[in-house]
N, C-alpha and C. Protein backbone atom coordinates (compact mmCIF):
# COMPACT_ATOMS: atom_id res chain seq x y z
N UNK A 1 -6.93 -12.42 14.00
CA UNK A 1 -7.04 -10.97 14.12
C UNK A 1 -7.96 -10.47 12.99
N UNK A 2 -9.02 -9.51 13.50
CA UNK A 2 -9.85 -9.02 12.16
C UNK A 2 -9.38 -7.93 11.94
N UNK A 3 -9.95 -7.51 11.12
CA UNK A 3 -9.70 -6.12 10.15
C UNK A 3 -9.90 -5.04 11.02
N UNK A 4 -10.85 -5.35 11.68
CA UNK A 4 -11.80 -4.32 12.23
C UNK A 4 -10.99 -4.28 13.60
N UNK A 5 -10.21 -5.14 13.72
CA UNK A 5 -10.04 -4.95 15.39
C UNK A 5 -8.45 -4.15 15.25
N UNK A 6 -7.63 -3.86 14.13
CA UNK A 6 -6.59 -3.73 13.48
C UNK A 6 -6.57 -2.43 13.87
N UNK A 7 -7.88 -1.09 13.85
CA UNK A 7 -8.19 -0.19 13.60
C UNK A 7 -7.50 0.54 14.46
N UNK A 8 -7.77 0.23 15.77
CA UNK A 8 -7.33 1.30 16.92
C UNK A 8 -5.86 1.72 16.62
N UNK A 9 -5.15 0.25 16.90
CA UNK A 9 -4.12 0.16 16.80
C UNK A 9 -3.45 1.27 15.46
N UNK A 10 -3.99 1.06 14.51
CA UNK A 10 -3.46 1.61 13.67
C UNK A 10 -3.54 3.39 13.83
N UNK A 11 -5.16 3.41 14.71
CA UNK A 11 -4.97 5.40 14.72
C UNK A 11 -3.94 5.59 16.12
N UNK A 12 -3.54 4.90 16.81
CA UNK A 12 -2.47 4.92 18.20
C UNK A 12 -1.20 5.22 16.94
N UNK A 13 -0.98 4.27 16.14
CA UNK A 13 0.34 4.87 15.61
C UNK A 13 0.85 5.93 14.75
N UNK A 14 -0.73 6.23 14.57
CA UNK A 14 -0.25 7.48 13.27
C UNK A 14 -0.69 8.72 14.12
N UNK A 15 -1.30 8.32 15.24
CA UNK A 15 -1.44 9.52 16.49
C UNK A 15 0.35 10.00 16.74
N UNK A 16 1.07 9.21 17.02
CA UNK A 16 2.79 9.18 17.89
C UNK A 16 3.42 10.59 17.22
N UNK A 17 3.49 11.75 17.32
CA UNK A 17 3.77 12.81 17.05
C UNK A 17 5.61 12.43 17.55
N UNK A 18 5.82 11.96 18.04
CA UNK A 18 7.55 11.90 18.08
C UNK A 18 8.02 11.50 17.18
N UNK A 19 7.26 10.78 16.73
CA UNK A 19 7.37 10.16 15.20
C UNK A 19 7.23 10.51 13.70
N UNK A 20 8.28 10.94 12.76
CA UNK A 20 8.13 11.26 11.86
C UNK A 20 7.23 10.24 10.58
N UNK A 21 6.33 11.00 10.17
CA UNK A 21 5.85 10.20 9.29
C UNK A 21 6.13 8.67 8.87
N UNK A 22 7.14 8.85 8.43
CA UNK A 22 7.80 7.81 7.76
C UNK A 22 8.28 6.07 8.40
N UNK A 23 8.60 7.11 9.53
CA UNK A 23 8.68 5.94 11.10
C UNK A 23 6.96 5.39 11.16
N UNK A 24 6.14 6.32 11.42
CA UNK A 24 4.45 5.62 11.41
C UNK A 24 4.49 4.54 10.61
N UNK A 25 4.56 5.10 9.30
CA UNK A 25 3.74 4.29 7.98
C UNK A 25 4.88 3.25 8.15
N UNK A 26 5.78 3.20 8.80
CA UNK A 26 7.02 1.55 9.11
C UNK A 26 5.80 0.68 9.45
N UNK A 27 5.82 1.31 11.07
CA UNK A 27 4.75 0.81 12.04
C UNK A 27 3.40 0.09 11.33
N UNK A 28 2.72 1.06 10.55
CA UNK A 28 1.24 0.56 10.20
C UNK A 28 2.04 -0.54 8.98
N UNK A 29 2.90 -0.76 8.30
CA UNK A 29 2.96 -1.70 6.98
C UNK A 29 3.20 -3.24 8.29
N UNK A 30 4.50 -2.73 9.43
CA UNK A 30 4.71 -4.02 9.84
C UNK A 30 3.11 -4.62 10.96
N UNK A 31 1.99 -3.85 11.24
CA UNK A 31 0.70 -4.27 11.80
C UNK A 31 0.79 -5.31 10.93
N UNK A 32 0.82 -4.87 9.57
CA UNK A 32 -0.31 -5.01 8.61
C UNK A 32 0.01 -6.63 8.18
N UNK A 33 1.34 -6.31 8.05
CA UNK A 33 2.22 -7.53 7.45
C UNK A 33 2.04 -8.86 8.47
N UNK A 34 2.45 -8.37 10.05
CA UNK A 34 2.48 -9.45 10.89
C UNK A 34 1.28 -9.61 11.65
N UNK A 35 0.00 -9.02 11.31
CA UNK A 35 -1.29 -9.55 11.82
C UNK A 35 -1.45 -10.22 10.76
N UNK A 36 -1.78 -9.73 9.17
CA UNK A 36 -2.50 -10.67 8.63
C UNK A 36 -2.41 -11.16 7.97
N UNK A 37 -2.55 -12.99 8.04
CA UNK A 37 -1.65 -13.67 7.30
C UNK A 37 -1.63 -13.70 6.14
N UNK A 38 -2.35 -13.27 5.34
CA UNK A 38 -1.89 -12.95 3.46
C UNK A 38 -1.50 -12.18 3.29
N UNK A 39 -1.06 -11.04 3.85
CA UNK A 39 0.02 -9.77 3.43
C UNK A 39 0.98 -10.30 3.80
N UNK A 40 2.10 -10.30 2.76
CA UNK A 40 3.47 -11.45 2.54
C UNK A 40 3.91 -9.78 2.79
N UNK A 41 3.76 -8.88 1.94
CA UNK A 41 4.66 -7.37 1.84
C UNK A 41 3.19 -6.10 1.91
N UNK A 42 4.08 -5.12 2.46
CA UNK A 42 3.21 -4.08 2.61
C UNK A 42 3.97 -3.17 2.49
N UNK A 43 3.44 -2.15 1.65
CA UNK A 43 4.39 -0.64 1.18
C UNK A 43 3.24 0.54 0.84
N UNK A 44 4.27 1.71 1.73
CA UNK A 44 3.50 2.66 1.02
C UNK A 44 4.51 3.83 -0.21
N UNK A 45 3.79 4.28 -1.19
CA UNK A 45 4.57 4.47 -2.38
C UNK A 45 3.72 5.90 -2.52
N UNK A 46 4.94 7.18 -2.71
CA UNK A 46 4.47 8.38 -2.97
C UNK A 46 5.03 8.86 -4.33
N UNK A 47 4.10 9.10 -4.47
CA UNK A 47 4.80 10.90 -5.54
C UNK A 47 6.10 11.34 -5.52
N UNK A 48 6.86 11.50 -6.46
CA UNK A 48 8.12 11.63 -6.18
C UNK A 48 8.27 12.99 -6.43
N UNK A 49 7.78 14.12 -5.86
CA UNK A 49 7.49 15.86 -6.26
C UNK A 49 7.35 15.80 -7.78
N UNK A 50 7.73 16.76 -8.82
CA UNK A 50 6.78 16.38 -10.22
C UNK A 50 7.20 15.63 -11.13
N UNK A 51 7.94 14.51 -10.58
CA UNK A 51 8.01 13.36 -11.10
C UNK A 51 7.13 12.58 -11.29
N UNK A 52 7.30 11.93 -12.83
CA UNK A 52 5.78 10.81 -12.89
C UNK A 52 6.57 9.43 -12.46
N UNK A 53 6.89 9.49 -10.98
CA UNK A 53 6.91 8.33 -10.70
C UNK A 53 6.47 8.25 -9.49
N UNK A 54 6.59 6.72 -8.52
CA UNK A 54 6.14 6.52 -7.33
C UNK A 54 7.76 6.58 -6.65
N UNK A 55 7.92 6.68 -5.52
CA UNK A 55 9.38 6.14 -4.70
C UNK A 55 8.60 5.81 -3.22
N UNK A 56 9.19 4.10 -3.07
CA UNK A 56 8.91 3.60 -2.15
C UNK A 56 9.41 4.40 -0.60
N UNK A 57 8.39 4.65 0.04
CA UNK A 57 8.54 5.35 1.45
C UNK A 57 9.02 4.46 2.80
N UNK A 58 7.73 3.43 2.74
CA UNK A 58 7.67 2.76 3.92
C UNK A 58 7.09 1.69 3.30
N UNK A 59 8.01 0.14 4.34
CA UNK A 59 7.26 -1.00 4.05
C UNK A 59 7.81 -2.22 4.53
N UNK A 60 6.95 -2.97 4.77
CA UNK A 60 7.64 -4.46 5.74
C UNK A 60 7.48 -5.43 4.80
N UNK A 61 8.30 -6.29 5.14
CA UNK A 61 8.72 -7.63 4.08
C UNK A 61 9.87 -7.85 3.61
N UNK A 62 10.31 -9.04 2.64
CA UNK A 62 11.13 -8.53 2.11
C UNK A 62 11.56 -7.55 1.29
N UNK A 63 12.74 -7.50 1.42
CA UNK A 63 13.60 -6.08 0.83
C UNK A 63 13.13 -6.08 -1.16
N UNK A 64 12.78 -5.05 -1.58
CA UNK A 64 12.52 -4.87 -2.84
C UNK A 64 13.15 -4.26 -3.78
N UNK A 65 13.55 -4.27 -5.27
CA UNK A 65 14.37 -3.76 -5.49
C UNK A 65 13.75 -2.32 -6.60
N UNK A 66 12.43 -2.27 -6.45
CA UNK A 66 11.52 -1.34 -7.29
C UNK A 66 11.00 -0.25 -5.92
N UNK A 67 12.10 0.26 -5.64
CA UNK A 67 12.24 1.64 -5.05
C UNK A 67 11.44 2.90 -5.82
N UNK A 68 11.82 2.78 -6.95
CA UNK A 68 11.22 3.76 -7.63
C UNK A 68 9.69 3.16 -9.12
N UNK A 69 9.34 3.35 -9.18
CA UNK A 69 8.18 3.22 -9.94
C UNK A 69 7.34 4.30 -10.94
N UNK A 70 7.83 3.95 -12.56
CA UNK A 70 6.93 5.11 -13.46
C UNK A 70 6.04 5.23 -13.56
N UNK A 71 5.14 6.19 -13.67
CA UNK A 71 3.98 5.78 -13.88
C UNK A 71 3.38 5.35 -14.86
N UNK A 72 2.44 4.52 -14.83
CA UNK A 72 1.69 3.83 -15.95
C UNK A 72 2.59 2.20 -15.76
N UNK A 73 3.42 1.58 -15.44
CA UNK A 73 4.38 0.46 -15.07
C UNK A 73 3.83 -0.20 -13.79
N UNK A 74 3.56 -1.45 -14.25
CA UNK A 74 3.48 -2.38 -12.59
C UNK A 74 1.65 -2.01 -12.17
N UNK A 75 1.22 -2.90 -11.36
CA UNK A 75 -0.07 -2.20 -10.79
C UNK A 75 0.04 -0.86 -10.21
N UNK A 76 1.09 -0.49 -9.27
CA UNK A 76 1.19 0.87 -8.86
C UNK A 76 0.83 1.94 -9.73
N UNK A 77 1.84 1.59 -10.58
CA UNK A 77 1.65 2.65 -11.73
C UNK A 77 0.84 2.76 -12.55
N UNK A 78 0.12 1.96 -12.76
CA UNK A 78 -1.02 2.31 -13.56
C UNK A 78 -2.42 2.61 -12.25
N UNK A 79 -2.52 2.76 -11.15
CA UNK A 79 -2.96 3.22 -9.98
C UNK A 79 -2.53 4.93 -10.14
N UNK A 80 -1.10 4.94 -10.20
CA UNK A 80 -0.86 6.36 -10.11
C UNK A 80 -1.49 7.36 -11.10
N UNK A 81 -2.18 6.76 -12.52
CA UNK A 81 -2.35 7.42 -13.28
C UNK A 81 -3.91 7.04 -13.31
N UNK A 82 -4.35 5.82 -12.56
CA UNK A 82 -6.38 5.91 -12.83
C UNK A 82 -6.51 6.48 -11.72
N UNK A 83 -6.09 6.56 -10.43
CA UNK A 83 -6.97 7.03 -8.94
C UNK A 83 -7.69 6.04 -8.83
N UNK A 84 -7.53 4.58 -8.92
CA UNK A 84 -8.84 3.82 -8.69
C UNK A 84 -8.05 3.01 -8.00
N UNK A 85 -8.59 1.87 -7.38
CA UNK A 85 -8.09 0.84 -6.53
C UNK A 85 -8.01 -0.01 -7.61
N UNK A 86 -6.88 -0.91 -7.73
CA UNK A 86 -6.55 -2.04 -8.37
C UNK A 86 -6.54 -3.28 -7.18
N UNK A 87 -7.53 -4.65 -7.40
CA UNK A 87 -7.35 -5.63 -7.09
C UNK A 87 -6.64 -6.52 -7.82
N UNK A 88 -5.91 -7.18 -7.65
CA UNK A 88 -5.37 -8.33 -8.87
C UNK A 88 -5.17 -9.54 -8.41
N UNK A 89 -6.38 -10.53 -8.79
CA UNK A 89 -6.65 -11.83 -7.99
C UNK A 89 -4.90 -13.05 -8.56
N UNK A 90 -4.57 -12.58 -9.24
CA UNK A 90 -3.46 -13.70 -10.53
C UNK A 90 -2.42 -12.54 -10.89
N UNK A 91 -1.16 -12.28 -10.31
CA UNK A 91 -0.36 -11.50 -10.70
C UNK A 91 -0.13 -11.97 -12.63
N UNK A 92 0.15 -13.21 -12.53
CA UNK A 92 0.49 -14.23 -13.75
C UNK A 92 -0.59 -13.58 -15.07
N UNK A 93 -1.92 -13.15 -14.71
CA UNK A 93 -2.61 -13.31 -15.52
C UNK A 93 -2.46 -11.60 -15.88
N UNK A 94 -1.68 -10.97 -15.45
CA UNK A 94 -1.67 -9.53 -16.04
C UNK A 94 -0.65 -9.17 -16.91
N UNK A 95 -0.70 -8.71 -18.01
CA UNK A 95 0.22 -7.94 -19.11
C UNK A 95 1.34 -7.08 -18.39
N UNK A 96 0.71 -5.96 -17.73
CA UNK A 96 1.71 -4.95 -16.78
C UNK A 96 1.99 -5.25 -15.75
N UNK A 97 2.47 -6.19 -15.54
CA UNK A 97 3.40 -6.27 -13.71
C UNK A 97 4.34 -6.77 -13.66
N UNK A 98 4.84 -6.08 -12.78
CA UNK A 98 6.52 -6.28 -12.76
C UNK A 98 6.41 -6.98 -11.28
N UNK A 99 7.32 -7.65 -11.56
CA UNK A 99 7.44 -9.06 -10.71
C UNK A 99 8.18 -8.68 -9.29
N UNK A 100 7.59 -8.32 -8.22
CA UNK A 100 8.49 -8.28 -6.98
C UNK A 100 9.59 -9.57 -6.40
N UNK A 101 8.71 -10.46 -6.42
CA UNK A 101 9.04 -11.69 -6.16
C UNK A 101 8.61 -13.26 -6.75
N UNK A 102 9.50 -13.82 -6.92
CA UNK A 102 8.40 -14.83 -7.49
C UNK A 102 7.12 -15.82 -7.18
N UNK A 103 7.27 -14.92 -5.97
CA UNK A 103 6.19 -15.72 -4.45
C UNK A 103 5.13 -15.22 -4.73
N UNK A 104 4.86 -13.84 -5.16
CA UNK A 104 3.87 -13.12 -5.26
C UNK A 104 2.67 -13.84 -6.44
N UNK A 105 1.76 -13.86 -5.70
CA UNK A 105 0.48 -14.49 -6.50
C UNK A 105 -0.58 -13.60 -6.83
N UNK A 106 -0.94 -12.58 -5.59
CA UNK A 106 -1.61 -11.64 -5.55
C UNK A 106 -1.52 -10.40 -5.38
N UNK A 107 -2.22 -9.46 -5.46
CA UNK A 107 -1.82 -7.90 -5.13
C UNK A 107 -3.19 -7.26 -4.96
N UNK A 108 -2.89 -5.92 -4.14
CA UNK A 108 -4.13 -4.91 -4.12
C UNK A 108 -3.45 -3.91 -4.22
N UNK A 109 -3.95 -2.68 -4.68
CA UNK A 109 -3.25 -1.34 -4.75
C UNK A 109 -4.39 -0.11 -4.73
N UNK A 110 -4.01 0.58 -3.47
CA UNK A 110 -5.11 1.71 -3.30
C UNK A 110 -4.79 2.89 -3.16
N UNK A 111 -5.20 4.11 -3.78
CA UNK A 111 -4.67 5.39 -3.75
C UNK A 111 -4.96 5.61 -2.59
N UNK A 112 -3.95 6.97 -2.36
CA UNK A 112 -3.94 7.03 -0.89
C UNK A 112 -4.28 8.99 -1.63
N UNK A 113 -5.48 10.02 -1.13
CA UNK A 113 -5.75 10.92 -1.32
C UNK A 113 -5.45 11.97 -0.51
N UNK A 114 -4.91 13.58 -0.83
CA UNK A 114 -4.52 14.24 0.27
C UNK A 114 -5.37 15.78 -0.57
N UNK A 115 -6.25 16.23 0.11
CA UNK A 115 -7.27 17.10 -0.97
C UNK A 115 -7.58 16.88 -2.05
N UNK A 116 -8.05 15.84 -2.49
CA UNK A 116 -8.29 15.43 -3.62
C UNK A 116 -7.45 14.91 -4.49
N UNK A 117 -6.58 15.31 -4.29
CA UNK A 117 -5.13 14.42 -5.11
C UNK A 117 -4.55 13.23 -4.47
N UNK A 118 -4.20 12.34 -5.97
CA UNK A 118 -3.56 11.44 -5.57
C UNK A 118 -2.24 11.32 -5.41
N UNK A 119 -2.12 10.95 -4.20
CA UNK A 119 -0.27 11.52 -3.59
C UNK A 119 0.13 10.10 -3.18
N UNK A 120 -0.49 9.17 -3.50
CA UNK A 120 0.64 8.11 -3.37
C UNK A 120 -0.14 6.75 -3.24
N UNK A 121 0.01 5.94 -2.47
CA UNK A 121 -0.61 4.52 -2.48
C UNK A 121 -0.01 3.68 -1.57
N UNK A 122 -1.09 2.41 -0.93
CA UNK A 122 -0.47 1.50 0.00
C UNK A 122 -0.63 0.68 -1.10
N UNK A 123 0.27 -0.39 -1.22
CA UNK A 123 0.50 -1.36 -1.66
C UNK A 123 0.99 -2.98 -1.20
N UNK A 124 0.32 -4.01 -1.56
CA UNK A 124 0.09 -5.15 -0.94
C UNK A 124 0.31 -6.08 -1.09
N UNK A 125 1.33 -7.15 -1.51
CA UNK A 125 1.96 -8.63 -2.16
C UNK A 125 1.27 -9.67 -1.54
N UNK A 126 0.81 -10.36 -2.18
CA UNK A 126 0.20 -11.86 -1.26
C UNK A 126 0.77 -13.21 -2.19
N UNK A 127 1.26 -14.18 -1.15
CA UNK A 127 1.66 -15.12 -2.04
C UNK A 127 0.71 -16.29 -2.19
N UNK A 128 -0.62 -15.94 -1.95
CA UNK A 128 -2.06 -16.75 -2.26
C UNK A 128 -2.77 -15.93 -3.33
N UNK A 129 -3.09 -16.68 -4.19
CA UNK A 129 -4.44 -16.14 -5.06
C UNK A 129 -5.62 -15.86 -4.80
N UNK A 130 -6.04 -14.76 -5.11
CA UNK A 130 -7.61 -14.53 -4.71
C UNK A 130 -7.30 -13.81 -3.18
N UNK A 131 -6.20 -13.35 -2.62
CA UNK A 131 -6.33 -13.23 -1.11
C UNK A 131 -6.62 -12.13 -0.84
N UNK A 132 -6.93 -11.31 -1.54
CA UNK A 132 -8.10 -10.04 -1.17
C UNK A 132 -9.54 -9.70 -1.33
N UNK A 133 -10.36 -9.53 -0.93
CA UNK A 133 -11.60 -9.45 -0.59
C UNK A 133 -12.12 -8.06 -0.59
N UNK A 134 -13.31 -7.32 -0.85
CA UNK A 134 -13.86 -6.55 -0.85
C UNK A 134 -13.57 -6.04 0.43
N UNK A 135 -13.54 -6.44 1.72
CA UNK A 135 -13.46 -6.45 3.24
C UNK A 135 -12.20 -5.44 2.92
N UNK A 136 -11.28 -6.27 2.38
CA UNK A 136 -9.42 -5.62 2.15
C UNK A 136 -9.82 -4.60 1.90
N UNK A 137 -10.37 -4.57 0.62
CA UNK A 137 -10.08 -2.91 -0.42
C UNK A 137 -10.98 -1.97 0.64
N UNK A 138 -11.57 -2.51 1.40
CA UNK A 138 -12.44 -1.16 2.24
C UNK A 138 -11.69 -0.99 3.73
N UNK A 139 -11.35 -1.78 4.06
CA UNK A 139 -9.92 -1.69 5.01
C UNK A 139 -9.10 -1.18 4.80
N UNK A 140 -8.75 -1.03 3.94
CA UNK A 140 -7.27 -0.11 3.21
C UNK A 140 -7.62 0.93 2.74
N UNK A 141 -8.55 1.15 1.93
CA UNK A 141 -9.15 3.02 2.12
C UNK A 141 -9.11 3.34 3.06
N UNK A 142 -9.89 2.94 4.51
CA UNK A 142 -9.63 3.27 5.23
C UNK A 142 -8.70 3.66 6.24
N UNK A 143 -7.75 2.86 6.42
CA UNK A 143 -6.12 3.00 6.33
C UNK A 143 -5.61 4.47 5.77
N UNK A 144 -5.76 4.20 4.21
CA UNK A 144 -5.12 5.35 3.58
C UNK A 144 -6.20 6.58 4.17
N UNK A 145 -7.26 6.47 4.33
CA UNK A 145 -7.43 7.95 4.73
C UNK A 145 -7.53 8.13 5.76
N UNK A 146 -6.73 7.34 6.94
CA UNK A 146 -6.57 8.22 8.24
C UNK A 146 -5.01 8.27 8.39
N UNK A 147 -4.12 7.95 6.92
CA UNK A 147 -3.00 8.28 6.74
C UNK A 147 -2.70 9.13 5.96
N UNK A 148 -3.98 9.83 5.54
CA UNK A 148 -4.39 11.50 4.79
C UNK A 148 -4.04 12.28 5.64
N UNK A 149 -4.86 12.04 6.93
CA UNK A 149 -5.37 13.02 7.96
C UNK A 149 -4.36 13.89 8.76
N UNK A 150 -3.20 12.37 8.66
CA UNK A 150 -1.83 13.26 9.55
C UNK A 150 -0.95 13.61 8.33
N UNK A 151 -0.95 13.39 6.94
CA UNK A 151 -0.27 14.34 5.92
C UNK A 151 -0.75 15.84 5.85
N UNK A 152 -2.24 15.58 6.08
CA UNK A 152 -2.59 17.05 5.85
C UNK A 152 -3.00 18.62 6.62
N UNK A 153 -1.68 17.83 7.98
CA UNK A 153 -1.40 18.64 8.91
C UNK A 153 -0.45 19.60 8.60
């Protein structure tokens, strides 16, 4: 399955108006998780109103026990506070991360924008090194911003 072919599918589910948000972004983490085979976990992580933290929304994989997230803590959190995409080829080789699992080898983390602000992030566990690609991080912007489109209805 490619990236590219992932797409439709993904605007069919965040189209489903019977569906509350939250039910979608289930839908798009479990695409994400059970098309492609290096996403071990997939989550999306918001703003917790003016809290400086993240709280996990939606996400397939195993069960996690970092529901909530400060900012500046973990790749998320230091995402929540640059607005930039974090790749991280070697979980092992970073100072700040907090350990989901011990499977986890890799990670990506991309703000997810709603008028210019950053309101939250998809987030990505891989239990291969190196298993994200430039391809990913532009796949997953893209993702996150047609999961802007129905927040900012």
């Amino acid at each position: 399955m490619t990236l590219e072919s992932l797409k439709p599918r993904i605007k069919d589910i965040l189209k489903q108006d019977n569906l509350v948000i939250d039910q979608r972004l289930t839908q798009v983490c479990s695409i994400l998780q059970q098309e492609i085979t290096t996403y071990d976990w997939v989550g999306f992580y918001f703003k917790n109103g003016d809290k400086r933290e993240l709280i996990l929304k939606a996400y397939a994989g195993e069960p996690t026990d970092h529901l909530i997230i400060p900012f500046g803590k973990g790749i998320c959190g230091q995402v929540a506070e640059s607005n930039q995409n974090f790749v991280v080829e070697d979980v092992a080789a970073q100072d700040n991360y907090i350990a989901c699992s011990i499977y986890v080898k890799s990670e990506v983390v991309i703000p997810l924008f709603v008028d210019k602000q950053n309101i939250g992030q998809i987030d990505i566990d891989s239990h291969t090194k190196n298993a994200f690609s430039k391809e990913d991080e532009d796949f997953l912007t893209w993702v996150n911003t047609e999961v802007s489109y129905v927040l900012e209805i």
